[in-house]
PDB file of N, CA and C in Angstrom:
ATOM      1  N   UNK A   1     112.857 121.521  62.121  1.00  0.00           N
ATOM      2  CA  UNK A   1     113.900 120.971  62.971  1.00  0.00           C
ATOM      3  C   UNK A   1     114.905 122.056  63.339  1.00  0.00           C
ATOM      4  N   UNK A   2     115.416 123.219  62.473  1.00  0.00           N
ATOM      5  CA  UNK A   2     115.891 123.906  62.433  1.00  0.00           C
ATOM      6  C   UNK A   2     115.668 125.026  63.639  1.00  0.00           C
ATOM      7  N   UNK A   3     114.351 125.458  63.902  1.00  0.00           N
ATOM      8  CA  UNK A   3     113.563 125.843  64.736  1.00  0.00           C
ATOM      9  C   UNK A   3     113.903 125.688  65.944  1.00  0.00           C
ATOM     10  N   UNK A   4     113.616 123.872  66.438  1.00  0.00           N
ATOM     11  CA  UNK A   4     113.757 123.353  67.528  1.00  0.00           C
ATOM     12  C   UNK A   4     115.366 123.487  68.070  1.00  0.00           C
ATOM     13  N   UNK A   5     116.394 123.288  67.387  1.00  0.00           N
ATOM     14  CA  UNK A   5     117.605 123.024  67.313  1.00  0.00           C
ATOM     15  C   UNK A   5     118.224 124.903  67.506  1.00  0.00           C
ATOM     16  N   UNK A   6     117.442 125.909  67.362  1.00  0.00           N
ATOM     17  CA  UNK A   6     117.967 126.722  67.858  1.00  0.00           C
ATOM     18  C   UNK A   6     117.073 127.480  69.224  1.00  0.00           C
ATOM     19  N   UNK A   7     116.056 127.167  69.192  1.00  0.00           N
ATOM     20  CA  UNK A   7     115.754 127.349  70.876  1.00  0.00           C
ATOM     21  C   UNK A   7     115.720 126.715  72.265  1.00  0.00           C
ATOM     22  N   UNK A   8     116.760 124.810  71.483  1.00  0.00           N
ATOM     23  CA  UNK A   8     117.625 124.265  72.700  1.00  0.00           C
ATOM     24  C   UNK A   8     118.574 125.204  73.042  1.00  0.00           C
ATOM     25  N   UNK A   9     119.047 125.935  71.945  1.00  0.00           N
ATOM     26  CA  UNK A   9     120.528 126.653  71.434  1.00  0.00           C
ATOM     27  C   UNK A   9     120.128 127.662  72.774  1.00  0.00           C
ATOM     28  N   UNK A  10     119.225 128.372  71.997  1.00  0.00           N
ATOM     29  CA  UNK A  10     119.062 129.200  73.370  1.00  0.00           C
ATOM     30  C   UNK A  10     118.823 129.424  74.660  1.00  0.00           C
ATOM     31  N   UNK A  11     118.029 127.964  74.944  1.00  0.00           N
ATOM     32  CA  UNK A  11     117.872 127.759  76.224  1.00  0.00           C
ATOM     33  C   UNK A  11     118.694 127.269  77.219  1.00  0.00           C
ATOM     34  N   UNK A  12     120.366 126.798  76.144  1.00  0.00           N
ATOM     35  CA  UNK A  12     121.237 126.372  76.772  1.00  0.00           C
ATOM     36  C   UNK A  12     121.629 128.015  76.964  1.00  0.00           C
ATOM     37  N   UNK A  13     122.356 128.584  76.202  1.00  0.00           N
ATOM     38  CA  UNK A  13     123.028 129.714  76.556  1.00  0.00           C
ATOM     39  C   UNK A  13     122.269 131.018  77.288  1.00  0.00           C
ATOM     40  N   UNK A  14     121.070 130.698  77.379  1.00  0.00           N
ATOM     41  CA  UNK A  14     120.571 131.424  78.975  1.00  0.00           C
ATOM     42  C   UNK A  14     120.925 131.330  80.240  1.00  0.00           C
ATOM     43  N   UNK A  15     120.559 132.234  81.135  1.00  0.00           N
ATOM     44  CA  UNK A  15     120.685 131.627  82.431  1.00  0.00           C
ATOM     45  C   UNK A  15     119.726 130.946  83.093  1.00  0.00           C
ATOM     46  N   UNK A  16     118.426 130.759  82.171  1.00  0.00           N
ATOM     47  CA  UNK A  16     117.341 130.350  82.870  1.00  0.00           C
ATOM     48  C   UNK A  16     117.296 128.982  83.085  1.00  0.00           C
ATOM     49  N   UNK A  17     118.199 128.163  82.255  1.00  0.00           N
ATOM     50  CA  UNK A  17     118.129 126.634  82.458  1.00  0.00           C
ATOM     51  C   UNK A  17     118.704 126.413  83.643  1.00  0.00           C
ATOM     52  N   UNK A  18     120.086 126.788  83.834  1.00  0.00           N
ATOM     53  CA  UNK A  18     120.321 126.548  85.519  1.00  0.00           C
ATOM     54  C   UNK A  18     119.616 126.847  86.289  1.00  0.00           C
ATOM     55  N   UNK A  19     118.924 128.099  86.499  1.00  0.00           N
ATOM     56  CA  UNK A  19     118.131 128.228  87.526  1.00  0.00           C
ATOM     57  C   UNK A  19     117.410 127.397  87.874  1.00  0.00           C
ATOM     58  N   UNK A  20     116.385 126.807  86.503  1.00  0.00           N
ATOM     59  CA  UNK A  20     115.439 125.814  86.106  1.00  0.00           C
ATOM     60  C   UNK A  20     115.792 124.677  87.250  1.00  0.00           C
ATOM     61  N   UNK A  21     117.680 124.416  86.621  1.00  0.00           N
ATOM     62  CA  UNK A  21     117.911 122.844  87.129  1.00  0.00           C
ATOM     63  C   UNK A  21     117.976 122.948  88.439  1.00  0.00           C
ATOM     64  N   UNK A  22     118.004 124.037  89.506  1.00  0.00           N
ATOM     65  CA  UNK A  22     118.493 124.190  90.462  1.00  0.00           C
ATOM     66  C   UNK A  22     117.326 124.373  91.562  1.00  0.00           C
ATOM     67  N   UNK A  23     116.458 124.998  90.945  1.00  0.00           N
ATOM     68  CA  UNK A  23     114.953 124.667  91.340  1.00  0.00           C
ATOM     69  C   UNK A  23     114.673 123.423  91.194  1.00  0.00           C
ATOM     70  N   UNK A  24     114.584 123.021  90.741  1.00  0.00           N
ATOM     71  CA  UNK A  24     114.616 121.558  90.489  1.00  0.00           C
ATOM     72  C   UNK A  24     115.113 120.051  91.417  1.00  0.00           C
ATOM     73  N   UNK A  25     116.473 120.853  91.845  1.00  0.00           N
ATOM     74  CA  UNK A  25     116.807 120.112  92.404  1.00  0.00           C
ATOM     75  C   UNK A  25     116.487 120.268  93.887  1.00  0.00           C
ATOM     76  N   UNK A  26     116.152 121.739  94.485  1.00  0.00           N
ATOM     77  CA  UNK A  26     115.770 122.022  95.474  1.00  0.00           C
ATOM     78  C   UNK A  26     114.323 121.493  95.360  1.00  0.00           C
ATOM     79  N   UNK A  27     113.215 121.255  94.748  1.00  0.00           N
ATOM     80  CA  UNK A  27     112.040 120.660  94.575  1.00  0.00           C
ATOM     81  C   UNK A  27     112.106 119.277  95.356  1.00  0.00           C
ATOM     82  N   UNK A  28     113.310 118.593  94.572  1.00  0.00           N
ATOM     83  CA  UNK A  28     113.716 117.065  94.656  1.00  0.00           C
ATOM     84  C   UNK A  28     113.783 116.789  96.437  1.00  0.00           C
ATOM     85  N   UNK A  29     114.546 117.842  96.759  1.00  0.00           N
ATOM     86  CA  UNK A  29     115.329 117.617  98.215  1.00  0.00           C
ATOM     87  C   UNK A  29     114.416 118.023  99.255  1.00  0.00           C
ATOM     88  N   UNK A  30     113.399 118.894  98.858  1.00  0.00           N
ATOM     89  CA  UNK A  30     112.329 119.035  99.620  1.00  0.00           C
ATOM     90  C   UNK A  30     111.321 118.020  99.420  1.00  0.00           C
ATOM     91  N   UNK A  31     110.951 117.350  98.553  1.00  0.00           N
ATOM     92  CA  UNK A  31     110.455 116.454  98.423  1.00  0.00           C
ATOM     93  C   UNK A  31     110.652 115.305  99.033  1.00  0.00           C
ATOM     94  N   UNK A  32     112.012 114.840  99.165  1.00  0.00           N
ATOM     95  CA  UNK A  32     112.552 113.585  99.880  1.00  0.00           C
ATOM     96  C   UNK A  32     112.361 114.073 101.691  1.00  0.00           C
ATOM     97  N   UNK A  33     112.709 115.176 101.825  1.00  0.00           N
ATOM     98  CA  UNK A  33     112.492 115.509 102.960  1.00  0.00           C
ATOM     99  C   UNK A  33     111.204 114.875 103.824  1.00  0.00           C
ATOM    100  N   UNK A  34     110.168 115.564 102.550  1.00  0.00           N
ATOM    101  CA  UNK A  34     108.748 115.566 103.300  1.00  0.00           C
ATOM    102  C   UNK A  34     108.383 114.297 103.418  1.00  0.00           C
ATOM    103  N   UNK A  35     108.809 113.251 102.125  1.00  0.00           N
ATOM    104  CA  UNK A  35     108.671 112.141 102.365  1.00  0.00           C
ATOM    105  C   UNK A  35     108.929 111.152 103.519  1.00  0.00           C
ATOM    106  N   UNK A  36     110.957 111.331 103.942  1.00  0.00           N
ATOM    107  CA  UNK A  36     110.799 111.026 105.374  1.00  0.00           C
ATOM    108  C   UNK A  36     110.097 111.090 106.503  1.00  0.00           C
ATOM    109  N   UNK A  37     109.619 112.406 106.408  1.00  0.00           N
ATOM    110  CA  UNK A  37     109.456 113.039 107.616  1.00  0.00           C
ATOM    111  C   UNK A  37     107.553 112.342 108.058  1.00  0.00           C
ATOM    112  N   UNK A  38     107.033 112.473 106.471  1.00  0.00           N
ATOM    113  CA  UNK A  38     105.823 112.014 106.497  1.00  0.00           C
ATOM    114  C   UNK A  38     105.908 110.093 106.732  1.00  0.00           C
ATOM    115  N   UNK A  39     106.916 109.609 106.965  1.00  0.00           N
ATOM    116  CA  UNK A  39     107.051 108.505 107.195  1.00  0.00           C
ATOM    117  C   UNK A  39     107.282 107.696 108.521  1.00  0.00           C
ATOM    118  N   UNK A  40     108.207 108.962 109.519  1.00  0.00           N
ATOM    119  CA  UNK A  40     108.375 108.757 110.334  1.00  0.00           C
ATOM    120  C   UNK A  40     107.122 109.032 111.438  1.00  0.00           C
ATOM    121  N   UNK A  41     106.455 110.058 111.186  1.00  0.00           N
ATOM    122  CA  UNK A  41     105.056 110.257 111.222  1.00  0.00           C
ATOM    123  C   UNK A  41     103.965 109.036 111.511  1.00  0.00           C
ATOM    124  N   UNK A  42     104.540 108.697 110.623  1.00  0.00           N
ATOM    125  CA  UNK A  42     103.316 107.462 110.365  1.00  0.00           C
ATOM    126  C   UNK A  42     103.521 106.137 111.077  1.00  0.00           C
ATOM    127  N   UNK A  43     104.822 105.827 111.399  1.00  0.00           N
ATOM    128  CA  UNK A  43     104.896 105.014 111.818  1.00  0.00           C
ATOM    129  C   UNK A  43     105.036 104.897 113.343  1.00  0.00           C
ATOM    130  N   UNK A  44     105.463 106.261 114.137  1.00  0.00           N
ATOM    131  CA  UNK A  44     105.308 106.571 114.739  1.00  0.00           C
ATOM    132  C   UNK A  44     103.455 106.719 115.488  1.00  0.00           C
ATOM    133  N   UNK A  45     102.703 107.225 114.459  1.00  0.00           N
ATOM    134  CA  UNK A  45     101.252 107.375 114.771  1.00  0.00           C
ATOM    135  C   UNK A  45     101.124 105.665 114.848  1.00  0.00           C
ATOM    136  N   UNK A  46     101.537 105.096 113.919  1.00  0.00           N
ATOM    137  CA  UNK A  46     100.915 103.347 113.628  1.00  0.00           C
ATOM    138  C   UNK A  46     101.436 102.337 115.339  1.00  0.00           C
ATOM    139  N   UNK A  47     102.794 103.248 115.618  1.00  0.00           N
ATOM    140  CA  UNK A  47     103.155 102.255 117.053  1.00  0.00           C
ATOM    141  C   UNK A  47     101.930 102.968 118.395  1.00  0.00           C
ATOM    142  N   UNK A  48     101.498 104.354 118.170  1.00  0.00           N
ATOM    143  CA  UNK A  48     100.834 104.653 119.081  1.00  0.00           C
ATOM    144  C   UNK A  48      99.421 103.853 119.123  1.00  0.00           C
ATOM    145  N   UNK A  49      98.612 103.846 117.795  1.00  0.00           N
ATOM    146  CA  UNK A  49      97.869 103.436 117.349  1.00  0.00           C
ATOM    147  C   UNK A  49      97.569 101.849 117.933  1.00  0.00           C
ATOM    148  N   UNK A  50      98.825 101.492 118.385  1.00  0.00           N
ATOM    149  CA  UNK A  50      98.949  99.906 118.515  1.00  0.00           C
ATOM    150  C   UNK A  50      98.588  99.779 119.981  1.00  0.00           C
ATOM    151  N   UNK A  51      99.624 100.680 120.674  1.00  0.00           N
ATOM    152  CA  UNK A  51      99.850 100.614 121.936  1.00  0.00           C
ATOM    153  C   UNK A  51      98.474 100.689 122.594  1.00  0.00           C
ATOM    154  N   UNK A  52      97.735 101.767 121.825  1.00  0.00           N
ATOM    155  CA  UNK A  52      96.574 102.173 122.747  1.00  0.00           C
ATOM    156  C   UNK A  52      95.212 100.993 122.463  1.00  0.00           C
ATOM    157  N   UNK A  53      95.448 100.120 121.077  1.00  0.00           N
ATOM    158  CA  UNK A  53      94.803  99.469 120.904  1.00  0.00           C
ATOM    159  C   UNK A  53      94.730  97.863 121.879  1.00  0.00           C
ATOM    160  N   UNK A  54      96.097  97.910 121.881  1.00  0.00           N
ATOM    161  CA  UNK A  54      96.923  96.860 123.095  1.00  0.00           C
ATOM    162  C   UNK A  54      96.104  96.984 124.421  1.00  0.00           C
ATOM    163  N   UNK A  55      96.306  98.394 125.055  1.00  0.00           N
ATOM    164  CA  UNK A  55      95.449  98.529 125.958  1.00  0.00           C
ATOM    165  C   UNK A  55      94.079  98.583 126.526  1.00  0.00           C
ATOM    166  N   UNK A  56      93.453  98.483 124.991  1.00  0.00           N
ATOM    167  CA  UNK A  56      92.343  98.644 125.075  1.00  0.00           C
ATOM    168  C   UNK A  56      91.964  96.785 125.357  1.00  0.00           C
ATOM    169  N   UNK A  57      92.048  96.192 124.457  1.00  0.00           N
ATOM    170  CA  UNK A  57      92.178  95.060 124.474  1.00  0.00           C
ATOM    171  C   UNK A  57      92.692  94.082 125.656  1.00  0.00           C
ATOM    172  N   UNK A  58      93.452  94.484 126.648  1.00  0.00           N
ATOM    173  CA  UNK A  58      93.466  94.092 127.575  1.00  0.00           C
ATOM    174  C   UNK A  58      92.835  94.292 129.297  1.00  0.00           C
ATOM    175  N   UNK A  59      91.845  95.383 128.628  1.00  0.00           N
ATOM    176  CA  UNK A  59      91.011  96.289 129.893  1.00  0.00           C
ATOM    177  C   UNK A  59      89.917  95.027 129.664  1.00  0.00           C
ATOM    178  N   UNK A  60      89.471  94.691 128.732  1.00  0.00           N
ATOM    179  CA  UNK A  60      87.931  94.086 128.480  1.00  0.00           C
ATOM    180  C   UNK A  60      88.285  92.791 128.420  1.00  0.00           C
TER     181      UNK A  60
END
């Protein structure tokens, strides 16, 4: 336990944990990004998808 309890120790008083968290959080924000973006995408493709199906459907 002793062990564990001093290489939190150290991983707090590094600089590598912020970095860690900060990557991290830039991960997060790119992530949400792509998510929108892959959403708007889609629904966008799903109204085209419709439209052209609409039209098709009303030729025949």
């Amino acid at each position: 336990m002793k062990n564990f309890a001093k290489k939190v120790q150290r991983f707090l008083a590094s600089e590598d944990g912020p970095t860690a968290v900060e990557y991290a959080v830039m991960l997060a924000l790119i992530i949400i990004v792509c998510l929108a973006a892959i959403s708007a995408v889609g629904s966008n493709a799903n109204t085209t998808f419709s439209n052209v199906a609409a039209s098709i459907g009303t030729t025949n």
